[in-house]
Protein backbone atom coordinates (compact mmCIF):
# COMPACT_ATOMS: atom_id res chain seq x y z
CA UNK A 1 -137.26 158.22 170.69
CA UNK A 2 -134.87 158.61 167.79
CA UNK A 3 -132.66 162.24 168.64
CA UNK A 4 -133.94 165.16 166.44
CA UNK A 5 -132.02 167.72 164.62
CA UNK A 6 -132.52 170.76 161.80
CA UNK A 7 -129.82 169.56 159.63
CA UNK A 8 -127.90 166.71 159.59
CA UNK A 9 -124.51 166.52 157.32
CA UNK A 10 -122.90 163.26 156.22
CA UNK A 11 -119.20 163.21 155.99
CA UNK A 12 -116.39 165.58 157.33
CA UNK A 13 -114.42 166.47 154.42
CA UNK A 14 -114.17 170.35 153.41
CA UNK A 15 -117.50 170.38 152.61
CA UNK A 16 -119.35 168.35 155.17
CA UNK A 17 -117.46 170.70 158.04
CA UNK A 18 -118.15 173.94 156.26
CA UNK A 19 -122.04 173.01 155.76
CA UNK A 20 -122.13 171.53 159.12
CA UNK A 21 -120.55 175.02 160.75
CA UNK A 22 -122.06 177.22 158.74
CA UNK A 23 -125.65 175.84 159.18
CA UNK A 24 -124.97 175.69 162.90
CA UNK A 25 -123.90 179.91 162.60
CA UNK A 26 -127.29 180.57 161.29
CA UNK A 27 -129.34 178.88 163.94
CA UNK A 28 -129.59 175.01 163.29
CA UNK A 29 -129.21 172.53 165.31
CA UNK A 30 -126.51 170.53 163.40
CA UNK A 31 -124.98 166.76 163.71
CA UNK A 32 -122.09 165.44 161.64
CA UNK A 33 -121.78 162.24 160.69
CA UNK A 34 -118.30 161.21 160.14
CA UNK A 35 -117.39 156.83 159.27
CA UNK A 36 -113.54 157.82 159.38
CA UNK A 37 -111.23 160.30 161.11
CA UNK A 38 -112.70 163.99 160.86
CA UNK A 39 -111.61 166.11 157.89
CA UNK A 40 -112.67 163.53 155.55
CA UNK A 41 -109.54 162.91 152.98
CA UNK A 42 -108.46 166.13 152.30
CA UNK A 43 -107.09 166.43 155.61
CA UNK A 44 -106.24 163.14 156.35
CA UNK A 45 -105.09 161.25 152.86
CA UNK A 46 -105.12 164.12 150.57
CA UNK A 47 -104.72 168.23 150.35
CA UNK A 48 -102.86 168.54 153.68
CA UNK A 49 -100.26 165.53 154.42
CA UNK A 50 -99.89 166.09 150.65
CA UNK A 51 -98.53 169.82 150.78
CA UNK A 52 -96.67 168.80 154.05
CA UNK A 53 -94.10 166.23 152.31
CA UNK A 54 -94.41 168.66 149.14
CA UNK A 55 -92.70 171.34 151.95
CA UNK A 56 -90.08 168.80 152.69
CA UNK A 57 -89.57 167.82 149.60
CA UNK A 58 -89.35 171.57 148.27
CA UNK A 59 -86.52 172.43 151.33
CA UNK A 60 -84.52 169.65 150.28
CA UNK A 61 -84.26 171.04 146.68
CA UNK A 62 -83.51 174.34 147.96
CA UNK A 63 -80.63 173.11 150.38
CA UNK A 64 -79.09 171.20 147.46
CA UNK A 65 -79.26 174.32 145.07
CA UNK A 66 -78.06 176.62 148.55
CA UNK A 67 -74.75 177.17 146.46
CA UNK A 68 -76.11 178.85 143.74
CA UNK A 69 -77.20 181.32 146.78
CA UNK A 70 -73.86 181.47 147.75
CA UNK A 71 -74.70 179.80 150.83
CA UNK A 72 -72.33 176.14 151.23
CA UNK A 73 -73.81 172.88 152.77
CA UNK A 74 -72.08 170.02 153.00
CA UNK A 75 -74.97 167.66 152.29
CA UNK A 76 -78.27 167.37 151.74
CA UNK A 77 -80.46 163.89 151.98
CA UNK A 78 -84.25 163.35 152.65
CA UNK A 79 -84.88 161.78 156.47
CA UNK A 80 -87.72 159.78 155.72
CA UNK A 81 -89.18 158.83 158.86
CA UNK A 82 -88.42 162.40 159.92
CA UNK A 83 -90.60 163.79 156.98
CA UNK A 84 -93.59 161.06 157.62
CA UNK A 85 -93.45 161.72 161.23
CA UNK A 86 -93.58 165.78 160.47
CA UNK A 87 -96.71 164.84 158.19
CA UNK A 88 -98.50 162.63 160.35
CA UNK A 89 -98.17 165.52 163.47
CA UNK A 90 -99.41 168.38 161.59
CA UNK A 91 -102.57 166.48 160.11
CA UNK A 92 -103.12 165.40 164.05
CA UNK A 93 -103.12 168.97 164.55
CA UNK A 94 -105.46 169.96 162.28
CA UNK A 95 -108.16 167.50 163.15
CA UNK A 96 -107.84 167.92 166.25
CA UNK A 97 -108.17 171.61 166.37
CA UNK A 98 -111.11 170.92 163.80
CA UNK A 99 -112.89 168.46 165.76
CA UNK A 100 -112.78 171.32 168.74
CA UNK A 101 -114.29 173.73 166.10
CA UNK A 102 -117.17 171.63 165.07
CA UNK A 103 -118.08 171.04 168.26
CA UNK A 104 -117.74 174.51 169.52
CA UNK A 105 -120.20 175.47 167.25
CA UNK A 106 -122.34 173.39 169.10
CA UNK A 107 -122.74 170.48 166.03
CA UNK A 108 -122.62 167.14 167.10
CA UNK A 109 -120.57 164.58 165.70
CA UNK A 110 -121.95 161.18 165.70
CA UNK A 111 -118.91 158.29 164.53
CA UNK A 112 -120.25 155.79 162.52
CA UNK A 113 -121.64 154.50 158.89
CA UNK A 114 -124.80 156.84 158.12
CA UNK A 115 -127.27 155.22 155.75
CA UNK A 116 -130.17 158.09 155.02
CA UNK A 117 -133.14 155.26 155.16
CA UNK A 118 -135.96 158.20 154.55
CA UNK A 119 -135.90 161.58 153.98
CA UNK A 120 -135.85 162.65 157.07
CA UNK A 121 -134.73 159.70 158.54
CA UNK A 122 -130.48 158.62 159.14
CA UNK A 123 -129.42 155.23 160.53
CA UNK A 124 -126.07 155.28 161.66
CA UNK A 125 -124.48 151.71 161.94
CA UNK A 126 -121.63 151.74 165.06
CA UNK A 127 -119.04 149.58 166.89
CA UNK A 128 -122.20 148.64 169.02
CA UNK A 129 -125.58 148.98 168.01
CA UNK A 130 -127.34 151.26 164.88
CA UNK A 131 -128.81 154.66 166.11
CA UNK A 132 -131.52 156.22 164.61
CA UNK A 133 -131.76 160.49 164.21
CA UNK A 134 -134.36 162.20 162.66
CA UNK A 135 -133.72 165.54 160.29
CA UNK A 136 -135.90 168.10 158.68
CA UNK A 137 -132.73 168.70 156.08
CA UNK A 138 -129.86 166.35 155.09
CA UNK A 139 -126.44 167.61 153.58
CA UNK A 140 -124.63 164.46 151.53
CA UNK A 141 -121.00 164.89 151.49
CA UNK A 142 -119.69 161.51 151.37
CA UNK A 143 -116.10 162.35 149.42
CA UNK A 144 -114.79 160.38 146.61
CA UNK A 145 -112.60 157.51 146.32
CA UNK A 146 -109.44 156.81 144.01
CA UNK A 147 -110.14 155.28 140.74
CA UNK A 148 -108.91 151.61 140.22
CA UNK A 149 -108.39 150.22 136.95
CA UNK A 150 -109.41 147.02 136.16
CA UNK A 151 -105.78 146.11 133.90
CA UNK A 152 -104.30 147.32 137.64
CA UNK A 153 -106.35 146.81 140.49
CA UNK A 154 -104.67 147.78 144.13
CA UNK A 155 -103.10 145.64 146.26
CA UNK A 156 -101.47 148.52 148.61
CA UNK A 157 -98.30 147.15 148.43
CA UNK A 158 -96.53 147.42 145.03
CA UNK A 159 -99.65 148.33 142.97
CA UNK A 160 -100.92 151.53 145.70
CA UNK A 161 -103.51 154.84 145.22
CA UNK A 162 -102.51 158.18 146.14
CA UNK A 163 -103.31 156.73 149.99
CA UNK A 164 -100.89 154.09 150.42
CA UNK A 165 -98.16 156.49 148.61
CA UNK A 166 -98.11 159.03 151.68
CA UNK A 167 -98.22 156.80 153.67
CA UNK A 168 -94.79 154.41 152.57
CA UNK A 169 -92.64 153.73 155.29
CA UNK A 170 -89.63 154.14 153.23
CA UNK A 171 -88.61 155.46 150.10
CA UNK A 172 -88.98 153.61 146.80
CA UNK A 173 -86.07 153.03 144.62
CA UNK A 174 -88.40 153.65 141.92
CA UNK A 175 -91.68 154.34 140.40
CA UNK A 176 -94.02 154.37 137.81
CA UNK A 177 -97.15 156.93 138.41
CA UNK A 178 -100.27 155.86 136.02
CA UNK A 179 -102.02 159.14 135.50
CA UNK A 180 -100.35 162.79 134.83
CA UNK A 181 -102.81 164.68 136.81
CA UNK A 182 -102.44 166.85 139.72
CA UNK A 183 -102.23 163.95 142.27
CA UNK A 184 -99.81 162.22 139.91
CA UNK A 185 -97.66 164.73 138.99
CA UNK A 186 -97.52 166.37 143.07
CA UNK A 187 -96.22 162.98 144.22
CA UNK A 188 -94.27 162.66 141.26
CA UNK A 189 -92.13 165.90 142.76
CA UNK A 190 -92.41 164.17 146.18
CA UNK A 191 -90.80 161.30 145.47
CA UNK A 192 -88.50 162.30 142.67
CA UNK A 193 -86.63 164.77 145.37
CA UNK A 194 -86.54 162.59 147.78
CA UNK A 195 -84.39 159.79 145.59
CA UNK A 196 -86.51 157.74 143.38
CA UNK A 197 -86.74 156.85 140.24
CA UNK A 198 -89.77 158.41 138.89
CA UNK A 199 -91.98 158.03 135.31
CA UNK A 200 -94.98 159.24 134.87
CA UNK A 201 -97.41 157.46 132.16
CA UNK A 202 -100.22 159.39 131.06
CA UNK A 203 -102.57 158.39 128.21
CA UNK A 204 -103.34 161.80 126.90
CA UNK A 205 -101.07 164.21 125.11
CA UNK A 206 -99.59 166.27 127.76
CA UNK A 207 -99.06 166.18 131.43
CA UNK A 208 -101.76 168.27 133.51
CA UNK A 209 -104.40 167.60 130.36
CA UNK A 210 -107.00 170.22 131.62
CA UNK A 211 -105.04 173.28 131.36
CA UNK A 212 -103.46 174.60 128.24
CA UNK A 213 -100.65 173.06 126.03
CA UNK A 214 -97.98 175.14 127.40
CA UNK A 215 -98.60 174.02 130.56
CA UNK A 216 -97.61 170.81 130.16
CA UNK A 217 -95.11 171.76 127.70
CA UNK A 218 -93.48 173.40 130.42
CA UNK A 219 -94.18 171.13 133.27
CA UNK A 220 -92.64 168.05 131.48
CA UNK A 221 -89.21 170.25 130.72
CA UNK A 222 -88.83 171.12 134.25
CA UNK A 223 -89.74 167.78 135.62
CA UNK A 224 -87.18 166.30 133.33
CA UNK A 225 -84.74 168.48 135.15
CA UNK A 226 -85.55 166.64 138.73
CA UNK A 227 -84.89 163.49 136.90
CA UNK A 228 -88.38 162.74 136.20
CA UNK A 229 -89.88 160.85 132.81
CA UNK A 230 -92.88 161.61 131.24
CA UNK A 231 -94.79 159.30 128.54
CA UNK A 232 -97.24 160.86 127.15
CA UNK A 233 -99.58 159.37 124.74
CA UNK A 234 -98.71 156.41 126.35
CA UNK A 235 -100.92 153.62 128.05
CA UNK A 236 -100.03 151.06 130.42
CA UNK A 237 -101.19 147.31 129.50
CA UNK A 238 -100.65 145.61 132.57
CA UNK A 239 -98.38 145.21 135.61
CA UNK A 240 -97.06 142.34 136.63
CA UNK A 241 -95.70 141.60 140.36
CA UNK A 242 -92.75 139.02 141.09
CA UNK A 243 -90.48 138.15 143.44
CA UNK A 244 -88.41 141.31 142.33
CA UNK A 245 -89.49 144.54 140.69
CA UNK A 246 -92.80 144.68 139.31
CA UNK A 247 -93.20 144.78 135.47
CA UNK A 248 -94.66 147.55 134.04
CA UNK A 249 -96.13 146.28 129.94
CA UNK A 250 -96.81 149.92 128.26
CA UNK A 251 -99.20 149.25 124.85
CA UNK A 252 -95.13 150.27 122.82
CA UNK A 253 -94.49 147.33 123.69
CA UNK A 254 -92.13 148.59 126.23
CA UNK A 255 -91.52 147.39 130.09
CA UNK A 256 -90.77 149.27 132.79
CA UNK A 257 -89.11 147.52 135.74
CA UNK A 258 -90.37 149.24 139.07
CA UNK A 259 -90.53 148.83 142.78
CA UNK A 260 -93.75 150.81 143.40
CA UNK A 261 -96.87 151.61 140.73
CA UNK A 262 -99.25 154.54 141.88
CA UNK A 263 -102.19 154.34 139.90
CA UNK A 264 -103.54 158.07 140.02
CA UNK A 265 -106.19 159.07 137.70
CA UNK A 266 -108.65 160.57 139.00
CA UNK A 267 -111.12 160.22 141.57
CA UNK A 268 -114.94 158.70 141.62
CA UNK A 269 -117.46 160.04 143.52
CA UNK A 270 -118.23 157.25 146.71
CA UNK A 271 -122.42 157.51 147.31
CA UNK A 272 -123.78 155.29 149.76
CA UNK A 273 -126.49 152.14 147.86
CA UNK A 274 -128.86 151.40 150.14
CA UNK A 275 -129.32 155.74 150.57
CA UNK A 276 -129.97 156.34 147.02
CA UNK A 277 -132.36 153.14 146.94
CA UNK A 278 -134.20 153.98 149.88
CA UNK A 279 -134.67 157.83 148.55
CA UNK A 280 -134.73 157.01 144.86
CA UNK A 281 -131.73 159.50 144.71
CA UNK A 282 -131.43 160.83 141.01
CA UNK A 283 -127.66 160.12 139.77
CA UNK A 284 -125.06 161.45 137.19
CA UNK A 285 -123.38 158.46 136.13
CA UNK A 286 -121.68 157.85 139.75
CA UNK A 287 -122.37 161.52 141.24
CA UNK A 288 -125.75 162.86 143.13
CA UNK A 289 -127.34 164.59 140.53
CA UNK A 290 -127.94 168.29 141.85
CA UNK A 291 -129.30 171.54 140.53
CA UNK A 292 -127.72 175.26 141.53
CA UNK A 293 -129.05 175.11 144.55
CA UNK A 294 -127.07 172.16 145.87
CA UNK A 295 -130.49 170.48 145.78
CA UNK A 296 -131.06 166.88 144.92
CA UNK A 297 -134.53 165.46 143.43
CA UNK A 298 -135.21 164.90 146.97
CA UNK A 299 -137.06 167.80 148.88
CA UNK A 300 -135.20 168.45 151.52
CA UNK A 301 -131.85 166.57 150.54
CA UNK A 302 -128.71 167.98 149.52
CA UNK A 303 -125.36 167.09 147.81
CA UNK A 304 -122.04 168.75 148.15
CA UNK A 305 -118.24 168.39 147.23
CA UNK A 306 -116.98 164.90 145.38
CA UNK A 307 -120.41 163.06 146.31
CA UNK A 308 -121.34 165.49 143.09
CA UNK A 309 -118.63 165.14 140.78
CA UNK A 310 -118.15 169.05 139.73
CA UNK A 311 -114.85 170.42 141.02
CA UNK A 312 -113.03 167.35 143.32
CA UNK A 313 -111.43 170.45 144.54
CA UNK A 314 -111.43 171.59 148.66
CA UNK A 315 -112.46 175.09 147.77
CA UNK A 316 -115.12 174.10 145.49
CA UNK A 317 -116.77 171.80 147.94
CA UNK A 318 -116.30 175.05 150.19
CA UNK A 319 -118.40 176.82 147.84
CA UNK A 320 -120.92 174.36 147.64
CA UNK A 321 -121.15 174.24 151.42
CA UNK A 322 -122.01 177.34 151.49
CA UNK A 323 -124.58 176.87 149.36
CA UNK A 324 -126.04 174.29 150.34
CA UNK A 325 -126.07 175.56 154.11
CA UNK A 326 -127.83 178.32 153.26
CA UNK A 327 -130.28 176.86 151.22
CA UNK A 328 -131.41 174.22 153.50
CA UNK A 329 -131.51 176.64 156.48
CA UNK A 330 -133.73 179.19 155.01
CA UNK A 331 -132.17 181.11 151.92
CA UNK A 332 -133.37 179.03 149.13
CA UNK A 333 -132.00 181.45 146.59
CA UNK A 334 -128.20 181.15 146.60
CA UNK A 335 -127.19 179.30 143.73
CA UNK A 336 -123.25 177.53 142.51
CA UNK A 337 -121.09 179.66 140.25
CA UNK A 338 -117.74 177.47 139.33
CA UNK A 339 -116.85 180.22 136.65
CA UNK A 340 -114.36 181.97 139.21
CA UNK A 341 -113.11 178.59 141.21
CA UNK A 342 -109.63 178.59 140.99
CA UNK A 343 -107.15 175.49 140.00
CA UNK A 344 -104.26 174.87 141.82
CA UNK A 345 -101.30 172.16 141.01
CA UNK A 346 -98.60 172.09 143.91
CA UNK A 347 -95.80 170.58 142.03
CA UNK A 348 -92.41 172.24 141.42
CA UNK A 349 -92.75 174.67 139.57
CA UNK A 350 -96.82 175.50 140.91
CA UNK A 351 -99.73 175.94 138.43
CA UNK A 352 -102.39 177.90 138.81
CA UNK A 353 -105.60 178.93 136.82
CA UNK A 354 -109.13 180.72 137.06
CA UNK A 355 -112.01 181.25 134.35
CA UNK A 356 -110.98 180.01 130.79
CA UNK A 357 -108.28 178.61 129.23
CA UNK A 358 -106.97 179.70 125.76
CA UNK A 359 -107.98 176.46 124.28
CA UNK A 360 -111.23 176.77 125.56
CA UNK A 361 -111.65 180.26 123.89
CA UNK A 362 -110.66 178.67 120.82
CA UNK A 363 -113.16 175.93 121.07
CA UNK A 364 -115.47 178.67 121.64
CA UNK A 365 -114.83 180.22 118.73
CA UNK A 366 -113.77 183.79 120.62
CA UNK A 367 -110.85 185.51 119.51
CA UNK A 368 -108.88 186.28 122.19
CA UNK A 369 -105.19 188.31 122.99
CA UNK A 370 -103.14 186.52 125.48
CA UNK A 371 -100.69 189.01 127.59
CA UNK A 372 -97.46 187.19 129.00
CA UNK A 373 -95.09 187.92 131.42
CA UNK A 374 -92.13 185.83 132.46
CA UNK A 375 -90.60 185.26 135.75
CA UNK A 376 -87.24 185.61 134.78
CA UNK A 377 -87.76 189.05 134.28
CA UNK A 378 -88.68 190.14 137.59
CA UNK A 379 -86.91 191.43 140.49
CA UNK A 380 -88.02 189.36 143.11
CA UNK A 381 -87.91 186.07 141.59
CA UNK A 382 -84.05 186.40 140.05
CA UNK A 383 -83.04 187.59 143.23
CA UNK A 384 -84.90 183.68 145.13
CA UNK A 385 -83.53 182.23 142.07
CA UNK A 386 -87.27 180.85 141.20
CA UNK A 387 -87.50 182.35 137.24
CA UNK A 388 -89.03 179.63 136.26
CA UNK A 389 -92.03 179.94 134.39
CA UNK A 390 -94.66 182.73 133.13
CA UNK A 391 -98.39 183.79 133.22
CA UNK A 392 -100.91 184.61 130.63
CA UNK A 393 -104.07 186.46 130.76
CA UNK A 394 -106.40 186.02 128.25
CA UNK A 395 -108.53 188.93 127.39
CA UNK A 396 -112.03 188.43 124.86
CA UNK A 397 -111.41 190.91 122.07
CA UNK A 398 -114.99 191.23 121.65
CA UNK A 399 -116.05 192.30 124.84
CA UNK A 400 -113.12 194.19 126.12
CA UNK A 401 -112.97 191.53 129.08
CA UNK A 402 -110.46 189.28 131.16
CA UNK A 403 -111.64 185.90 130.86
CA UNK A 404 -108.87 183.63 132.52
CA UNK A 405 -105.69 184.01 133.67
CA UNK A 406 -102.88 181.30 133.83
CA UNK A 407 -100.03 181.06 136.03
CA UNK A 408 -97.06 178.41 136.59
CA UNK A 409 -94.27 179.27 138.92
CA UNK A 410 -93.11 179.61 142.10
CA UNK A 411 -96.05 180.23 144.26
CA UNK A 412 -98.42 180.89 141.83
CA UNK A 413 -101.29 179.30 143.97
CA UNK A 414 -100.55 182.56 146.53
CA UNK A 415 -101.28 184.54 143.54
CA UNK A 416 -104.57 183.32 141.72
CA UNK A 417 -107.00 184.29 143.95
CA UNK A 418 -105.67 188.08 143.33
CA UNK A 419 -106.06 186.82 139.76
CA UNK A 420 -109.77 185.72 140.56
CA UNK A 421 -110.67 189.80 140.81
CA UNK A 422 -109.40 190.53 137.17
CA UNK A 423 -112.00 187.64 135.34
CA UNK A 424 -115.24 189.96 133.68
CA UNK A 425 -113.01 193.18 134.03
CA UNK A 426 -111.92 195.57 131.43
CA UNK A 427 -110.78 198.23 133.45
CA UNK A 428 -107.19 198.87 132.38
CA UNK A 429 -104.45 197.40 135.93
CA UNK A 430 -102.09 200.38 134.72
CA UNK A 431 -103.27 202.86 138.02
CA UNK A 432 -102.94 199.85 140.65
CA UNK A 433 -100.11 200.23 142.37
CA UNK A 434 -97.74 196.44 143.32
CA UNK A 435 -95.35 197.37 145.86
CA UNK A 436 -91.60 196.51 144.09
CA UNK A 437 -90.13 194.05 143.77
CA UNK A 438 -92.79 191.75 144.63
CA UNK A 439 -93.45 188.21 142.56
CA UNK A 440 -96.98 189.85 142.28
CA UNK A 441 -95.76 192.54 139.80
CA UNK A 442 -95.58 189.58 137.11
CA UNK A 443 -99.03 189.52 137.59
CA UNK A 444 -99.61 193.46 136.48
CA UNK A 445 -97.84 192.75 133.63
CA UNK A 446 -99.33 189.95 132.28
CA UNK A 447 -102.38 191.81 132.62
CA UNK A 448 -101.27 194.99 131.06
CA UNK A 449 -99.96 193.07 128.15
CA UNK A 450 -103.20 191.88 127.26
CA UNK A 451 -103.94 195.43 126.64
CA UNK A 452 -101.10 195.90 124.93
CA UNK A 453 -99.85 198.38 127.59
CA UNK A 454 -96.66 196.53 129.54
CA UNK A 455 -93.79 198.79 130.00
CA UNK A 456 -91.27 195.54 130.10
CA UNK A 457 -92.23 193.49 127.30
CA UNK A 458 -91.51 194.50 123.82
CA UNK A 459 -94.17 195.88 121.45
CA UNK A 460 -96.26 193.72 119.71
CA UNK A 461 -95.86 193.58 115.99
């Protein structure tokens, strides 16, 4: 007889482990499905080994600029196998430790390829033969794969995705990144610290094309300063491999000569055929078509994280975890609100966003005052010799409100979720009180300047 649970959750990523947990702390008896290594591929092949060669790559910087500290070091070059071997360690960490917290929530994990054959039904095809579970409720949060174009396709050697590219036993002499995104431009500042050669092609106007023109204004000056080019505007023909470097045709007519070509843009949502044939799962081009609720057109079926296409972000497949675990464990009334999801960019210097940008308030047709305030101006960040960059607030003249706050520098993803609690406010930061000198006082007077009340930056005509 085919082993029976209250929920079962597909996939391991952020969301599949937060769904699985959380349903499990509200009384279900839980299994997680997992075809790969737990943590799905933002702990494995994304978010974490990621931000751990990002760290190395950031230290090196900072040892090579240690003069300008007054501190004197005779050298300063990347260990390679040192910095892969640091990587690979702390993501065994992690899953391990997260393996030990599934299960001691009491949630099984089952290894193996789960195809959802009924609604309440879950084959799971092994290294030996299929087993068959039964659920009353069914969590789908099967992750995303990288994009491949068909001008480019992967061959994980000289043509690689974001996968192959932290994984490279040694470092390139050079590379061209297709895409100017956030995976593209945080390997980008990987690689271009550790040594190589580094251009970035992007096809739209500006690097980091979801958040405002400044941004990438800004991004692409600093970038330039770690050696980095940027082509903007700028589309890649085709690539072709030899003997030697591979060459790189741009549609200028130009060609790039290049050891390595990461092809980063974007991600596709990865949904299992035979499941969405056998449950006539509605679809959104290539994402599980859900309402608020997390809920697909299947009673009793869910979909969270990339499987849905909304945020391709860790936290927001957090979110929708939550959600969703709720939902299909009783609550039926919690519902997903990406208005307040933050966006965070790891790259040198960091970016990070919540609510709207100014362009969108412009599309919108709202008329807005942005409030600025500039790292080099404060305390604490002259003193680390991190001025780089500024943040703006944008307020909605019409309502009094905050409506989205913008931030690149130095550790600006520590600061948005403090951000987060000024979006809907009009209530005046003036009284709140940031301990000085802290980065975090740029912050207060970004936001103050929106109200046309910062002590530090000159009036406003």
């Amino acid at each position: 007889m085919a082993e029976k649970f209250d929920v079962v959750v597909i996939g391991s990523g952020p969301g599949g482990y937060a769904a699985a947990i959380r349903c499990a702390q509200r009384g279900a008896l839980v299994a997680v499905v997992e075809k790969g290594f737990i943590g799905g591929t933002c702990l494995n092949c994304g978010c974490i080994p990621s931000k751990a060669l990002l760290a190395s790559a950031h230290t090196l910087l900072s040892v090579k600029h240690a003069a300008m500290m007054g501190v004197d070091v005779t050298s300063a070059t990347a260990n390679w196998p040192k910095m892969q071997a640091r990587k690979d360690a702390i993501v065994a960490g992690f899953r391990k430790g997260l393996t030990g917290l599934i299960q001691g929530h009491k949630a099984k994990i089952l290894q193996g390829v789960a195809i959802v054959t009924a609604p309440n039904k879950v084959k799971i095809e092994t290294d030996n033969s299929p087993i068959q579970i039964q659920a009353d409720k069914i969590i789908l949060a099967t992750g995303s794969e990288p994009i491949e174009l068909s001008a480019v396709p992967f061959d994980g050697q000289t043509i690689i995705s974001s996968k192959e590219a932290l994984e490279l036993p040694q470092i390139p002499s050079s590379m061209v990144i297709v895409g100017g995104g956030v995976i593209g431009c945080e390997l980008a500042c990987v690689y271009a610290a550790a040594g190589t050669k580094v251009t970035i092609v992007e096809a739209l106007s500006q690097l980091i094309p979801m958040e405002d023109e400044w941004v990438g204004r800004l991004i692409e000056r600093e970038f330039k300063k770690l050696g980095i080019d940027a082509l903007t505007s700028t589309k890649v023909d085709s690539v072709e491999k030899t003997a030697g470097p591979a060459k790189v045709a741009l549609e200028s007519g130009q060609t790039i000569e290049v050891e390595k070509v990461l092809v980063s843009v974007g991600r596709r949502p990865v949904v299992d055929k035979e499941t969405v044939e056998a449950l006539n799962l509605k679809m959104s081009d290539s994402a599980i078509a859900v309402n608020e609720k997390m809920a697909t057109n299947v009673p009793g079926v869910y979909a969270i994280g990339d499987a849905v296409g909304t945020t391709f972000l860790a936290h927001g497949a957090f979110a929708e975890a939550e959600v969703a675990a709720v939902n299909a464990t009783g609550g039926d009334k919690r519902i997903a609100d990406y208005s307040l999801i933050p966006r965070a960019v790891y790259t040198f210097p960091e970016i990070a966003s919540v609510g709207k940008t100014e362009d969108a308030c412009k599309n919108e047709g709202l008329e807005i005052s942005v409030g600025r305030s500039f790292f080099k101006a404060n305390g604490r960040s002259v003193a680390h010799n991190e001025t780089v960059g500024q943040i703006r607030v944008v307020r909605d003249n019409s309502t009094t409100k905050i409506v989205g706050v913008t931030m690149v520098g130095a550790m600006v993803t520590e600061l948005i979720a403090a951000a987060r609690a000024l979006i809907g406010t009009s209530k005046e930061i003036t009284e709140i009180s940031f301990p000085h000198p802290t980065v975090s006082e740029v912050l207060k007077e970004a936001a103050e300047d929106a109200f046309g009340l910062s002590l530090h930056n000159p009036p406003k005509p």
